[in-house]
C-alpha atoms as a PDB file:
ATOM      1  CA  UNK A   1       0.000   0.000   0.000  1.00  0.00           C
ATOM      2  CA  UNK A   2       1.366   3.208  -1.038  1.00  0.00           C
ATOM      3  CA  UNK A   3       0.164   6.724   0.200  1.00  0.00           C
ATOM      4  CA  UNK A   4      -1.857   7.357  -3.565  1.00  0.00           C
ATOM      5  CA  UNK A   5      -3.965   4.439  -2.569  1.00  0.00           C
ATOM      6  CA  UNK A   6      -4.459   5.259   0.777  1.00  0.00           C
ATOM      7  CA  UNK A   7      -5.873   8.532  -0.371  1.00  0.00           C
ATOM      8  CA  UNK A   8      -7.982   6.528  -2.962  1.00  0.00           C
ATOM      9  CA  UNK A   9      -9.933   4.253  -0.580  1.00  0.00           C
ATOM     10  CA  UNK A  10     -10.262   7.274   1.902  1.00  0.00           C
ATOM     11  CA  UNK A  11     -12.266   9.626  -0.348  1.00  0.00           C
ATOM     12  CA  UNK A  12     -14.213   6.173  -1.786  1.00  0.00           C
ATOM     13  CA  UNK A  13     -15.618   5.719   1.943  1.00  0.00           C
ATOM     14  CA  UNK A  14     -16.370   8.848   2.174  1.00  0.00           C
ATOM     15  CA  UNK A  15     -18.318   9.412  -1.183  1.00  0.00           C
ATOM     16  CA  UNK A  16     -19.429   5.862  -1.093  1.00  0.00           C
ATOM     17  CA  UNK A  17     -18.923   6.043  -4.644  1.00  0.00           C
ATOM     18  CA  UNK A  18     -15.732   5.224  -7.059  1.00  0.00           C
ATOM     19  CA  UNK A  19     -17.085   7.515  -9.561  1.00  0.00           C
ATOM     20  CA  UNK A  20     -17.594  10.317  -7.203  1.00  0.00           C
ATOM     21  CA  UNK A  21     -14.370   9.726  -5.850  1.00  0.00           C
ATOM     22  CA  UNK A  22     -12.289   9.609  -9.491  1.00  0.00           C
ATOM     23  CA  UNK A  23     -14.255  12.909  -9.700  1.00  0.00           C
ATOM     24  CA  UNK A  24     -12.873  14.743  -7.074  1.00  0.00           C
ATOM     25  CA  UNK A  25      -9.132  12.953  -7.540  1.00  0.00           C
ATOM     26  CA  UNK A  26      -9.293  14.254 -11.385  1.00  0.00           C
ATOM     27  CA  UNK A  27      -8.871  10.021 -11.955  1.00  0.00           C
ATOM     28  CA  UNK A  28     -10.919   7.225 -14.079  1.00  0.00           C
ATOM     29  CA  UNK A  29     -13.085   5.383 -12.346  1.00  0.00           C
ATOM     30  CA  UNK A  30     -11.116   2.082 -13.843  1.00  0.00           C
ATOM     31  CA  UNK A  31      -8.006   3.447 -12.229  1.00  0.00           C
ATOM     32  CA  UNK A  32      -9.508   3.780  -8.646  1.00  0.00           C
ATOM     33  CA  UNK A  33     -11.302   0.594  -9.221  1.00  0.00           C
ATOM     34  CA  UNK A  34      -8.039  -1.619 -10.277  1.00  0.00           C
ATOM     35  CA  UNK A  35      -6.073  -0.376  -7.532  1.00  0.00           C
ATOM     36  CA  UNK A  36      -8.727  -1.014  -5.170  1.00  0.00           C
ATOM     37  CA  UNK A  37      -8.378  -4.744  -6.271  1.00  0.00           C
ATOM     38  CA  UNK A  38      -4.499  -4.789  -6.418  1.00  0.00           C
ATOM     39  CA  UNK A  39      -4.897  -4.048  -2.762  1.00  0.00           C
ATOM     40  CA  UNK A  40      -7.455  -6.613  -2.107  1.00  0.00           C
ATOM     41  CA  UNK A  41      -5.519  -9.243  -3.300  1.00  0.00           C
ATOM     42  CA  UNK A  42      -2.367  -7.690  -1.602  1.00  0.00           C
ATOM     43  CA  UNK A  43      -4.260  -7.931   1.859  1.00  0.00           C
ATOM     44  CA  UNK A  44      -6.399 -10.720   0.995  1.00  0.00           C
ATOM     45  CA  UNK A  45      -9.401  -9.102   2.088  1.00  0.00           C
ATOM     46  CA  UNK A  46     -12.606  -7.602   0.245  1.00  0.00           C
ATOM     47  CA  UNK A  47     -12.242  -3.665   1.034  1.00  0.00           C
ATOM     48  CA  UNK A  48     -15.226  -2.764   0.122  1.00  0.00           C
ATOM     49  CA  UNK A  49     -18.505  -4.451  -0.961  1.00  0.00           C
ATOM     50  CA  UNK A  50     -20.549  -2.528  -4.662  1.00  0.00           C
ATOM     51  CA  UNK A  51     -24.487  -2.351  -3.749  1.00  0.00           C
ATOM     52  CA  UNK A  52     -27.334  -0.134  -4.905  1.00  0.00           C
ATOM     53  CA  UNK A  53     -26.737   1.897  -1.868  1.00  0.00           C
ATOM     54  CA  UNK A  54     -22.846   2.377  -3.300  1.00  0.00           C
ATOM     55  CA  UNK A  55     -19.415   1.571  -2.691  1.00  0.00           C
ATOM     56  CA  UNK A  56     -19.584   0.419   1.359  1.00  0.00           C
ATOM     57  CA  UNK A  57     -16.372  -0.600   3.420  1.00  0.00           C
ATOM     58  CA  UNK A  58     -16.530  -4.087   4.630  1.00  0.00           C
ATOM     59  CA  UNK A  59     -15.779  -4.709   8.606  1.00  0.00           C
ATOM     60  CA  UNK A  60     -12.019  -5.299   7.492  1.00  0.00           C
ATOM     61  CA  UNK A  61     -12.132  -2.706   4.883  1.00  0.00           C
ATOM     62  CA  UNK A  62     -13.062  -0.340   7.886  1.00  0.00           C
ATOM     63  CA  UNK A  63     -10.096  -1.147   9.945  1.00  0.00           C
ATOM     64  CA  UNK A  64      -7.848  -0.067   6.756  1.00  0.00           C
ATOM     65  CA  UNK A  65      -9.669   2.999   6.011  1.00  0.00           C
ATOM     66  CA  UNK A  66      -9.324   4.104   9.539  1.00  0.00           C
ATOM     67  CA  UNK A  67      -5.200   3.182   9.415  1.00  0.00           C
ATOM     68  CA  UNK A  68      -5.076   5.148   5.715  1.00  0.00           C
ATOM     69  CA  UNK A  69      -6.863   8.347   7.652  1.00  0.00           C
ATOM     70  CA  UNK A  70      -4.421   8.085  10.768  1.00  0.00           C
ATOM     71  CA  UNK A  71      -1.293   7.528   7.973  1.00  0.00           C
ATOM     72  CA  UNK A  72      -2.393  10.822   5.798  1.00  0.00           C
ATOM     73  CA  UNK A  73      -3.181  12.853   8.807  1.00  0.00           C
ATOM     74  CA  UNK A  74       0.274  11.961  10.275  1.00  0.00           C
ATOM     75  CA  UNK A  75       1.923  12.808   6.816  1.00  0.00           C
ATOM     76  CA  UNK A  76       0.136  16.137   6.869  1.00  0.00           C
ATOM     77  CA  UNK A  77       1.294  17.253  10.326  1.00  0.00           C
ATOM     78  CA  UNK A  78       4.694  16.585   9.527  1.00  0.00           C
ATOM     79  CA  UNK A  79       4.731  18.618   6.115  1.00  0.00           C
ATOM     80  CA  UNK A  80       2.878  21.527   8.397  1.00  0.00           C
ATOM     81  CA  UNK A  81       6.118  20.899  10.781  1.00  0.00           C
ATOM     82  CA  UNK A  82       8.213  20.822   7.938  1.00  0.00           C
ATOM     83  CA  UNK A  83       7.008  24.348   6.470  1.00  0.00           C
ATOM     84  CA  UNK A  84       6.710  25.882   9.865  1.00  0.00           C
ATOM     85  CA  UNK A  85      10.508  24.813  10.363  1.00  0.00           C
ATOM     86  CA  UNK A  86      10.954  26.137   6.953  1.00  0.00           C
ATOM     87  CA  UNK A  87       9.398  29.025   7.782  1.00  0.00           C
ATOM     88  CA  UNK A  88      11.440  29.804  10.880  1.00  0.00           C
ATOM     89  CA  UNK A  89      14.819  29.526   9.059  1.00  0.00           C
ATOM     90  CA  UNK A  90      13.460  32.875   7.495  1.00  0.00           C
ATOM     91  CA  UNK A  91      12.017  34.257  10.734  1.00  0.00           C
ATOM     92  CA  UNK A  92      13.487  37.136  13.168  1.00  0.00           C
ATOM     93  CA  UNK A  93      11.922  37.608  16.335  1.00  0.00           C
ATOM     94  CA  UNK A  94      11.911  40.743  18.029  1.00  0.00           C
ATOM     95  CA  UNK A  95      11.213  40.706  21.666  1.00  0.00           C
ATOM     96  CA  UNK A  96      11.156  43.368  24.193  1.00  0.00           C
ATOM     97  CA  UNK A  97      10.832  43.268  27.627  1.00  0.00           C
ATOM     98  CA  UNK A  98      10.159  44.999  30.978  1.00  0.00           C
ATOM     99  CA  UNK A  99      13.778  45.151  32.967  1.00  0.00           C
ATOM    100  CA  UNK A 100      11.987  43.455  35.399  1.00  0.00           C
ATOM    101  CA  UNK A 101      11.457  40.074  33.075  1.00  0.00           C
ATOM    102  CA  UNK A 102      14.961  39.594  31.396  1.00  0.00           C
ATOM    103  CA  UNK A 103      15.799  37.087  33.772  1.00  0.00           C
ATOM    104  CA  UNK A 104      12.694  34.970  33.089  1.00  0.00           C
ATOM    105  CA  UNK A 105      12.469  36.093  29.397  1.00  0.00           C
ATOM    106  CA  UNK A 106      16.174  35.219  28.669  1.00  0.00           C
ATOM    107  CA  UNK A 107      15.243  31.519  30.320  1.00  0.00           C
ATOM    108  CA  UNK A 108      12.400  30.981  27.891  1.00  0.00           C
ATOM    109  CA  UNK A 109      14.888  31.894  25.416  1.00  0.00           C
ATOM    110  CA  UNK A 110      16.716  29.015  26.037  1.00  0.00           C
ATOM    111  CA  UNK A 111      13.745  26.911  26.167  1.00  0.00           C
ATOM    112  CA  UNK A 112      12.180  28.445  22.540  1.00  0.00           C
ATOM    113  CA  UNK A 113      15.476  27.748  21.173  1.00  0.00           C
ATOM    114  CA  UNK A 114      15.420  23.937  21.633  1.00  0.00           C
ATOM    115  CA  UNK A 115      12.344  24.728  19.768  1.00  0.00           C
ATOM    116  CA  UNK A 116      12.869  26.486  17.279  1.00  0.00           C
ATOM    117  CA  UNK A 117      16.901  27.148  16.321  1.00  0.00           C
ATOM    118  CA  UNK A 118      16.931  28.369  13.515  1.00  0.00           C
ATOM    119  CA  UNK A 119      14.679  31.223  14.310  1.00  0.00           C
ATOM    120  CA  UNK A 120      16.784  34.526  15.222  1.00  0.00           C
ATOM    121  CA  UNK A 121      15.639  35.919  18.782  1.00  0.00           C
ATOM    122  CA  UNK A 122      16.898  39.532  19.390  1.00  0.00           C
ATOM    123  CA  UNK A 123      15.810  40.498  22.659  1.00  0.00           C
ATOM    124  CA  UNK A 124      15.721  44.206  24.075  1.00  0.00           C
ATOM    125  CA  UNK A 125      15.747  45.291  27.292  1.00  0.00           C
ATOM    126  CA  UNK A 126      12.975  48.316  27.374  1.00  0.00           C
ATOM    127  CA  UNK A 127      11.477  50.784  29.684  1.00  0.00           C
ATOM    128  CA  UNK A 128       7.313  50.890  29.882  1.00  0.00           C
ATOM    129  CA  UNK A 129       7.886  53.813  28.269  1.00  0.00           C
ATOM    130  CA  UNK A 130       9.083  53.246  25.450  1.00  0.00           C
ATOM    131  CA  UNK A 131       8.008  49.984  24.686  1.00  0.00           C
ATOM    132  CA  UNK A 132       4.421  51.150  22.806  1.00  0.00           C
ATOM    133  CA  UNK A 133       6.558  53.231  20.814  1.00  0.00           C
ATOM    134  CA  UNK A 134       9.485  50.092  19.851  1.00  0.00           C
ATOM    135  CA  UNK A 135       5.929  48.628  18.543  1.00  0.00           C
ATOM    136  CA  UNK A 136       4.637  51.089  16.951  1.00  0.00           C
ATOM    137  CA  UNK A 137       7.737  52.228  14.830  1.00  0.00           C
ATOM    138  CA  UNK A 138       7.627  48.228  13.662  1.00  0.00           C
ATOM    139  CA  UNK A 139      11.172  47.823  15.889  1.00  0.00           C
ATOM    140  CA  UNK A 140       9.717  44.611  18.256  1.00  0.00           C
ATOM    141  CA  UNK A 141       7.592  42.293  17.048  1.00  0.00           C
ATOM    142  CA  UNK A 142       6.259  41.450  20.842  1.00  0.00           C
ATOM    143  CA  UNK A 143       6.193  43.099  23.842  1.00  0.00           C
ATOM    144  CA  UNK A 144       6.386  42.384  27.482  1.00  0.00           C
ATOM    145  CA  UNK A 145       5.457  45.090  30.211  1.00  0.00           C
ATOM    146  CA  UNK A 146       3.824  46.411  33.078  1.00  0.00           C
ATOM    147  CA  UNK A 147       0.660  48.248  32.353  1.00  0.00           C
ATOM    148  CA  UNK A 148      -2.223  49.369  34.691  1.00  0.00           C
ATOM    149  CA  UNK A 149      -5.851  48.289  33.420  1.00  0.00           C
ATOM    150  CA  UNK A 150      -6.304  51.788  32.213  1.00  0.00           C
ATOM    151  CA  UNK A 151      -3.075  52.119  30.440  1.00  0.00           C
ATOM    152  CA  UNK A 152      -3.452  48.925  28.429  1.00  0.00           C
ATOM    153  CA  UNK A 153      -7.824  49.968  27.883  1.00  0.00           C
ATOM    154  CA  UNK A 154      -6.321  52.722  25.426  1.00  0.00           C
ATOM    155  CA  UNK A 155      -3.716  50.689  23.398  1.00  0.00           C
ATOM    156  CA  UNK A 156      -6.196  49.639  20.430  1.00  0.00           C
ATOM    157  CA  UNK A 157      -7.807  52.845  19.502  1.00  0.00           C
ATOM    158  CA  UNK A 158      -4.593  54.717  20.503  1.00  0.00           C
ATOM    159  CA  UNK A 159      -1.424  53.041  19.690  1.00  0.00           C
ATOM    160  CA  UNK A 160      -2.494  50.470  16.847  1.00  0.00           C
ATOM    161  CA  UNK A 161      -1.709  47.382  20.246  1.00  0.00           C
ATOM    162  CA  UNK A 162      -3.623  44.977  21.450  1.00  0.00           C
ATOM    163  CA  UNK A 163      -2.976  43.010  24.606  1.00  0.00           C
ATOM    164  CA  UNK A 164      -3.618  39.736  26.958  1.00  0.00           C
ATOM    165  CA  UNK A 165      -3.038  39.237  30.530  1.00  0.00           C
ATOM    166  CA  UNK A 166       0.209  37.531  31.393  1.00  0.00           C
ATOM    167  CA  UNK A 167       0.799  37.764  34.666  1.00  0.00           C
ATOM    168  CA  UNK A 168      -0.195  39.208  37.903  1.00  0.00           C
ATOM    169  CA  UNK A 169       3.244  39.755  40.006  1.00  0.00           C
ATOM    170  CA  UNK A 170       3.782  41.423  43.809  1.00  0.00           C
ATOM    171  CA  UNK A 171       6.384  43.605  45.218  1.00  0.00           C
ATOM    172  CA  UNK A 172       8.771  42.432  46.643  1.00  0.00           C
ATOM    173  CA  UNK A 173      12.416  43.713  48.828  1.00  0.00           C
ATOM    174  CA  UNK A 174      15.309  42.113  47.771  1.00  0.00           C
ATOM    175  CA  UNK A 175      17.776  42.023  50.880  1.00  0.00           C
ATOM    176  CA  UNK A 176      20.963  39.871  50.970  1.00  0.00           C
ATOM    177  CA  UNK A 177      21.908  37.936  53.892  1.00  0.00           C
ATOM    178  CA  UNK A 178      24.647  40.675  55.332  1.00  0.00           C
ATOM    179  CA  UNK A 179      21.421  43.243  55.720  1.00  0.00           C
ATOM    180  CA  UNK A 180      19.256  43.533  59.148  1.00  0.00           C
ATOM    181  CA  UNK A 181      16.219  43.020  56.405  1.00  0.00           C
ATOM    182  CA  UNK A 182      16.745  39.412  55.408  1.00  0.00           C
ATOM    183  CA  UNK A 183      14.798  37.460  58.160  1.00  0.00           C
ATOM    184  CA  UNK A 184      11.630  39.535  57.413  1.00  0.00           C
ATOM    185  CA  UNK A 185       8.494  37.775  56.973  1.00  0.00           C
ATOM    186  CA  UNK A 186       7.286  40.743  55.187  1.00  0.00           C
ATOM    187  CA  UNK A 187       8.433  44.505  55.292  1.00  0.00           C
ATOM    188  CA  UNK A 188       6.663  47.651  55.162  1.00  0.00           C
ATOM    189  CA  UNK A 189       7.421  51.033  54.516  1.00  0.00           C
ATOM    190  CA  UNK A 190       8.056  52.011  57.477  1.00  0.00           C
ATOM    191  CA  UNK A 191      10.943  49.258  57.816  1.00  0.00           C
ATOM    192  CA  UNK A 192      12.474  50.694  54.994  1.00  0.00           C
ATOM    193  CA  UNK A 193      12.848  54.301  55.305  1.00  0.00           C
ATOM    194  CA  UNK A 194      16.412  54.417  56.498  1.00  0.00           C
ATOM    195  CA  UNK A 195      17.250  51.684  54.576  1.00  0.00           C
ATOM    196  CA  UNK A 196      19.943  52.324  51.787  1.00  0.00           C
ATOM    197  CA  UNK A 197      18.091  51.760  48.574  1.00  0.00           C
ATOM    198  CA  UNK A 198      19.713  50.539  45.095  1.00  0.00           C
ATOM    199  CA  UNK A 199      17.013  51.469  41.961  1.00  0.00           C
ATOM    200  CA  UNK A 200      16.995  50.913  38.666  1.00  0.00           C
ATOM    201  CA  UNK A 201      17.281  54.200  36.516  1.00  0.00           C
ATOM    202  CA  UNK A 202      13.366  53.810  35.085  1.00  0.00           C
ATOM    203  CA  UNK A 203      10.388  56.241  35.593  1.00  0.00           C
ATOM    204  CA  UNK A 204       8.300  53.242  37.305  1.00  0.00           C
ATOM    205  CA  UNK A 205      11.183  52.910  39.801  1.00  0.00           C
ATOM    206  CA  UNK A 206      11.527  56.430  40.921  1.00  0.00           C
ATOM    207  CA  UNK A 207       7.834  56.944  40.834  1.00  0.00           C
ATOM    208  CA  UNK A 208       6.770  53.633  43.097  1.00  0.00           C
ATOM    209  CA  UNK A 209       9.533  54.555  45.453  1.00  0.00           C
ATOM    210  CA  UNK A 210       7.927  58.569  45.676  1.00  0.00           C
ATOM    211  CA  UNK A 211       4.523  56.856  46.401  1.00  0.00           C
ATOM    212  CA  UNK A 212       4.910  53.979  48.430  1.00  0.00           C
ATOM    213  CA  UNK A 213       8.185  54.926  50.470  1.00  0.00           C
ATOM    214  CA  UNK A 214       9.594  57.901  50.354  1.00  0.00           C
ATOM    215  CA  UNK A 215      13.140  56.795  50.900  1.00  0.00           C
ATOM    216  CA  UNK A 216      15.830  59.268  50.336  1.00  0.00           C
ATOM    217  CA  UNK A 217      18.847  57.217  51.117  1.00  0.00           C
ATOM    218  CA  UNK A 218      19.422  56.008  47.601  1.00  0.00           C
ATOM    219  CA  UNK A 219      22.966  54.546  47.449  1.00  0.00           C
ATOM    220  CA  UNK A 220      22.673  54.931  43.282  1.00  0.00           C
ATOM    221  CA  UNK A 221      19.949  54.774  40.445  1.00  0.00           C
ATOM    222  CA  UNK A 222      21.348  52.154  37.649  1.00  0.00           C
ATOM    223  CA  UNK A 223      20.365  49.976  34.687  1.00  0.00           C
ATOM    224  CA  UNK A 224      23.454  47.759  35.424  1.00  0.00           C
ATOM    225  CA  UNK A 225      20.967  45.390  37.402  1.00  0.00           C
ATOM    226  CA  UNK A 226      24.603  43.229  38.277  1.00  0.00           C
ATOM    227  CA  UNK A 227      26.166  46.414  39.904  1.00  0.00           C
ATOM    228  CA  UNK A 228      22.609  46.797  41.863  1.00  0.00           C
ATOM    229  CA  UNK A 229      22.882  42.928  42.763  1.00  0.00           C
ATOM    230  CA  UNK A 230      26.537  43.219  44.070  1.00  0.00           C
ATOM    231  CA  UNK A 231      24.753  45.852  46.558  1.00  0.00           C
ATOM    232  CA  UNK A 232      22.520  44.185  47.400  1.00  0.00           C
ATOM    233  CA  UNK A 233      24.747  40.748  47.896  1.00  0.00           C
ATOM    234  CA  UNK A 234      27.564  42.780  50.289  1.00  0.00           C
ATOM    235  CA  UNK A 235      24.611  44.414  52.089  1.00  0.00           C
ATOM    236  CA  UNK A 236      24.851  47.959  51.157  1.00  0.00           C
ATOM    237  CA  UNK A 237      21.456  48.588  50.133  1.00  0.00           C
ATOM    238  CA  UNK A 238      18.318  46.706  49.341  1.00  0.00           C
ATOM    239  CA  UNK A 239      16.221  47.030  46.464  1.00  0.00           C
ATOM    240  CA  UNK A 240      12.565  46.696  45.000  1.00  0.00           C
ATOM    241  CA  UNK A 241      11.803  43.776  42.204  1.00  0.00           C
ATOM    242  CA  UNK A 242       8.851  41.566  41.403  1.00  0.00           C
ATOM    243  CA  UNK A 243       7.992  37.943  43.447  1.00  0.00           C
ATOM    244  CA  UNK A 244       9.499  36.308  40.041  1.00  0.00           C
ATOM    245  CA  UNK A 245      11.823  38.885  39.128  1.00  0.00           C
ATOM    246  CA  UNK A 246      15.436  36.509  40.423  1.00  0.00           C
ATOM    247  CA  UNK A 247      13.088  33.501  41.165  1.00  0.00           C
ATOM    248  CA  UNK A 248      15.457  31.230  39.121  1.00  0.00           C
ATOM    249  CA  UNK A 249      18.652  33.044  40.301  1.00  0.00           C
ATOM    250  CA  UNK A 250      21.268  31.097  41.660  1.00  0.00           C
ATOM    251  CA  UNK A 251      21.881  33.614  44.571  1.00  0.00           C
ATOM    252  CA  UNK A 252      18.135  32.872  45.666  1.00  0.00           C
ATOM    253  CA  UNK A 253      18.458  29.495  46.031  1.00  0.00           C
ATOM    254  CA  UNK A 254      21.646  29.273  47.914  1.00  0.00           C
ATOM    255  CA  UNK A 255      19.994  31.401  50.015  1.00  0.00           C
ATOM    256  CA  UNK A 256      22.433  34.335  49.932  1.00  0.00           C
ATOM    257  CA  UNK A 257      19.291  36.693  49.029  1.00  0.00           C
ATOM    258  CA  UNK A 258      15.884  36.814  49.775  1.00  0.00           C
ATOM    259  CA  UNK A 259      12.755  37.696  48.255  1.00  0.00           C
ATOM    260  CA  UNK A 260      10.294  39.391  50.886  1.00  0.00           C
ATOM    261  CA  UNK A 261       7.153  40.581  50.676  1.00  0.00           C
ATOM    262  CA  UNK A 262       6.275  44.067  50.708  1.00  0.00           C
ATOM    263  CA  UNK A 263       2.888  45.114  51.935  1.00  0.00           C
ATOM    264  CA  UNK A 264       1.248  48.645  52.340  1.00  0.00           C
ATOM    265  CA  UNK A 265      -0.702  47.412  54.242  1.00  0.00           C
ATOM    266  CA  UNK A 266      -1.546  44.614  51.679  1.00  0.00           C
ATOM    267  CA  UNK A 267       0.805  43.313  49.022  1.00  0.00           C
ATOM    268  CA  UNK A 268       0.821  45.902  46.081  1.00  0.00           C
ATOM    269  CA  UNK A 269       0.062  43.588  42.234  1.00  0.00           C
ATOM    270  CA  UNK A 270       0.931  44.710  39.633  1.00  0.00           C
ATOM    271  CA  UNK A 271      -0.511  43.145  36.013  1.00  0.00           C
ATOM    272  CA  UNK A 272       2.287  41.988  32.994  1.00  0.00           C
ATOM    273  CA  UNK A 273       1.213  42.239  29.153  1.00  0.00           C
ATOM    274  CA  UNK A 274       1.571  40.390  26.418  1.00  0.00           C
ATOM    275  CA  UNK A 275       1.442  43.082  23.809  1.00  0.00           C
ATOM    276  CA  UNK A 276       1.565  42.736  19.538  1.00  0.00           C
ATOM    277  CA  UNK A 277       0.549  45.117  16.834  1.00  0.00           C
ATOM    278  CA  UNK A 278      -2.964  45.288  16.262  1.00  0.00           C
ATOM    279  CA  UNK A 279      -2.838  44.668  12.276  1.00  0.00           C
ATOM    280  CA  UNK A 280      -0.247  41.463  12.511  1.00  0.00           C
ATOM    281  CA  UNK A 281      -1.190  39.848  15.441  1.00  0.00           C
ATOM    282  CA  UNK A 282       1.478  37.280  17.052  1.00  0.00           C
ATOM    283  CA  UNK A 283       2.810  34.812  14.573  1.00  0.00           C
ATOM    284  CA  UNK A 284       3.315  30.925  15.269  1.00  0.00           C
ATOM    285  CA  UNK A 285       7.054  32.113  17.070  1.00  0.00           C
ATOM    286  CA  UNK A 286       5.830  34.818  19.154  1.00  0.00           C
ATOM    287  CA  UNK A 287       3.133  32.492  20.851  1.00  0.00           C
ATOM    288  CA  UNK A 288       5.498  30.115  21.044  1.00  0.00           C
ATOM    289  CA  UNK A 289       7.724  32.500  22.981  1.00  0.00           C
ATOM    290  CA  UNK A 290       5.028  33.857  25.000  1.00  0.00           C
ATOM    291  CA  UNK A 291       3.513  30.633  26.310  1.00  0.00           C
ATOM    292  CA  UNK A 292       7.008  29.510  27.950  1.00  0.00           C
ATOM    293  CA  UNK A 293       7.581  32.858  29.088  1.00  0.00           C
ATOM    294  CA  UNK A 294       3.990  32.098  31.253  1.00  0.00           C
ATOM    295  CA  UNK A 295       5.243  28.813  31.945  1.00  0.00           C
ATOM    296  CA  UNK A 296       8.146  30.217  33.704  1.00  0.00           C
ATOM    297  CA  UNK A 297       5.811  32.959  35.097  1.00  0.00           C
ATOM    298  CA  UNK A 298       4.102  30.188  36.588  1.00  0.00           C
ATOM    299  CA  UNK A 299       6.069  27.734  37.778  1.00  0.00           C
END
């Protein structure tokens, strides 16, 4: 049996009909019908039995149809896998993300990429603020950020975006294991307001330490996020990041930092985007990309 007649005795039980089959195959009838026999006597079976009520499988002749339909539907997912592979060679993905989710978003990197290696991942580190306008100028192809509900309500009509929940993070203190803060249960602002503080050199940072804090002793603003983890490691300063933000980091689990809740007086959440252009949608990578980066999320 050879995948032509597999495809011939498929659309026969379907049409219950060699004629209607040769029809929509663009074959004769004859040629349908002879190689309907040369498999009968291959097999040694009747495949199908010729009535007034058309060409019907017999009980055996059912059991090969069914193994012909699980054959052609197995041949067509791997030429879809074989174009979308195809497809990838050709493919750049453009991915930028909220300073908060490199960590996580460079580990689903590594986990697309077993995935999918021939597609070219260019990651970029960007601030909520700019990251509508990366994806508007066409410059990332997804985009992963903090948004409030009413920031993200305005992205269709606005900025061309649309949006889907991603995740739902807290705030956290990151403390290392030198500093008086790294037993805490939980810490509140009060804890913390003669507390040396590291921050990363964003808008969000400045502003959610002006609201919720009001710490002056800033030992330095940076985007080196090592140089702020060295300060935080020796005990200099502590910092503010997201439950998930250094959830994989090997400095976490060997306990030499620690991720503590910060409450005012409840924890403060803060909702992550999945954002893509409004016109294009996200293509077979991007989802790809964005369902590990959840996975992560979630773990």
């Amino acid at each position: 049996m050879n995948l032509e007649q597999m495809k011939y005795i498929v659309e026969v039980a379907k049409e219950s009909s060699i004629t209607k089959a040769a029809d929509k195959l663009h074959l004769s009838p004859s040629a349908i019908s002879q190689s309907i026999t040369q498999l009968e006597r291959e097999f040694g079976v009747t495949i199908f039995t010729r009535s007034r009520q058309g060409t019907i499988p017999t009980s055996d002749g059912k059991f090969i149809v069914s193994k012909a339909y699980e054959i052609l539907k197995k041949m067509q997912e791997l030429h879809e896998e074989l174009s979308d592979k195809q497809h990838a060679k050709k493919h750049v993905l453009r991915v930028g993300c909220a300073p908060a989710l490199m960590y996580i978003v460079y580990d689903a990197f590594l986990l697309f990429h077993e995935q999918f290696p021939e597609t070219n991942v260019m990651i970029r580190e960007i601030d909520q603020d700019h990251i509508l306008e990366e994806m508007k100028n066409g410059n990332i192809d997804i985009g992963l950020s903090p948004f409030t509900d009413y920031e993200v309500s305005n992205l269709q009509h606005e900025k061309g975006v649309d949006y889907e929940l991603l995740y739902t993070g807290h705030v956290c203190i990151c403390a290392g294991k030198k500093s008086s803060l790294y037993y805490k249960d939980f810490l509140s602002p009060d804890e913390l307001s003669d507390e040396k503080l590291v921050i990363y050199n964003s808008k969000g940072g400045i502003t959610f330490n002006d609201k919720y804090v009001k710490n002056e002793q800033i030992l330095f603003s940076s985007n080196n996020i090592e140089v702020m983890r060295s300060a935080i490691l020796d005990g200099y300063a502590f910092s503010f990041v997201f439950n998930f933000t250094f959830k994989n980091n090997v400095d976490v689990k060997n306990g030499n930092l620690a991720i503590i809740p910060f409450k005012q007086p409840d924890l403060i959440y803060q909702d992550f985007w999945t954002l893509y252009p409004l016109t294009k949608g996200l293509s077979v990578e991007a989802k790809e990309f964005k369902e590990k980066v959840k996975y992560l999320l979630n773990q």
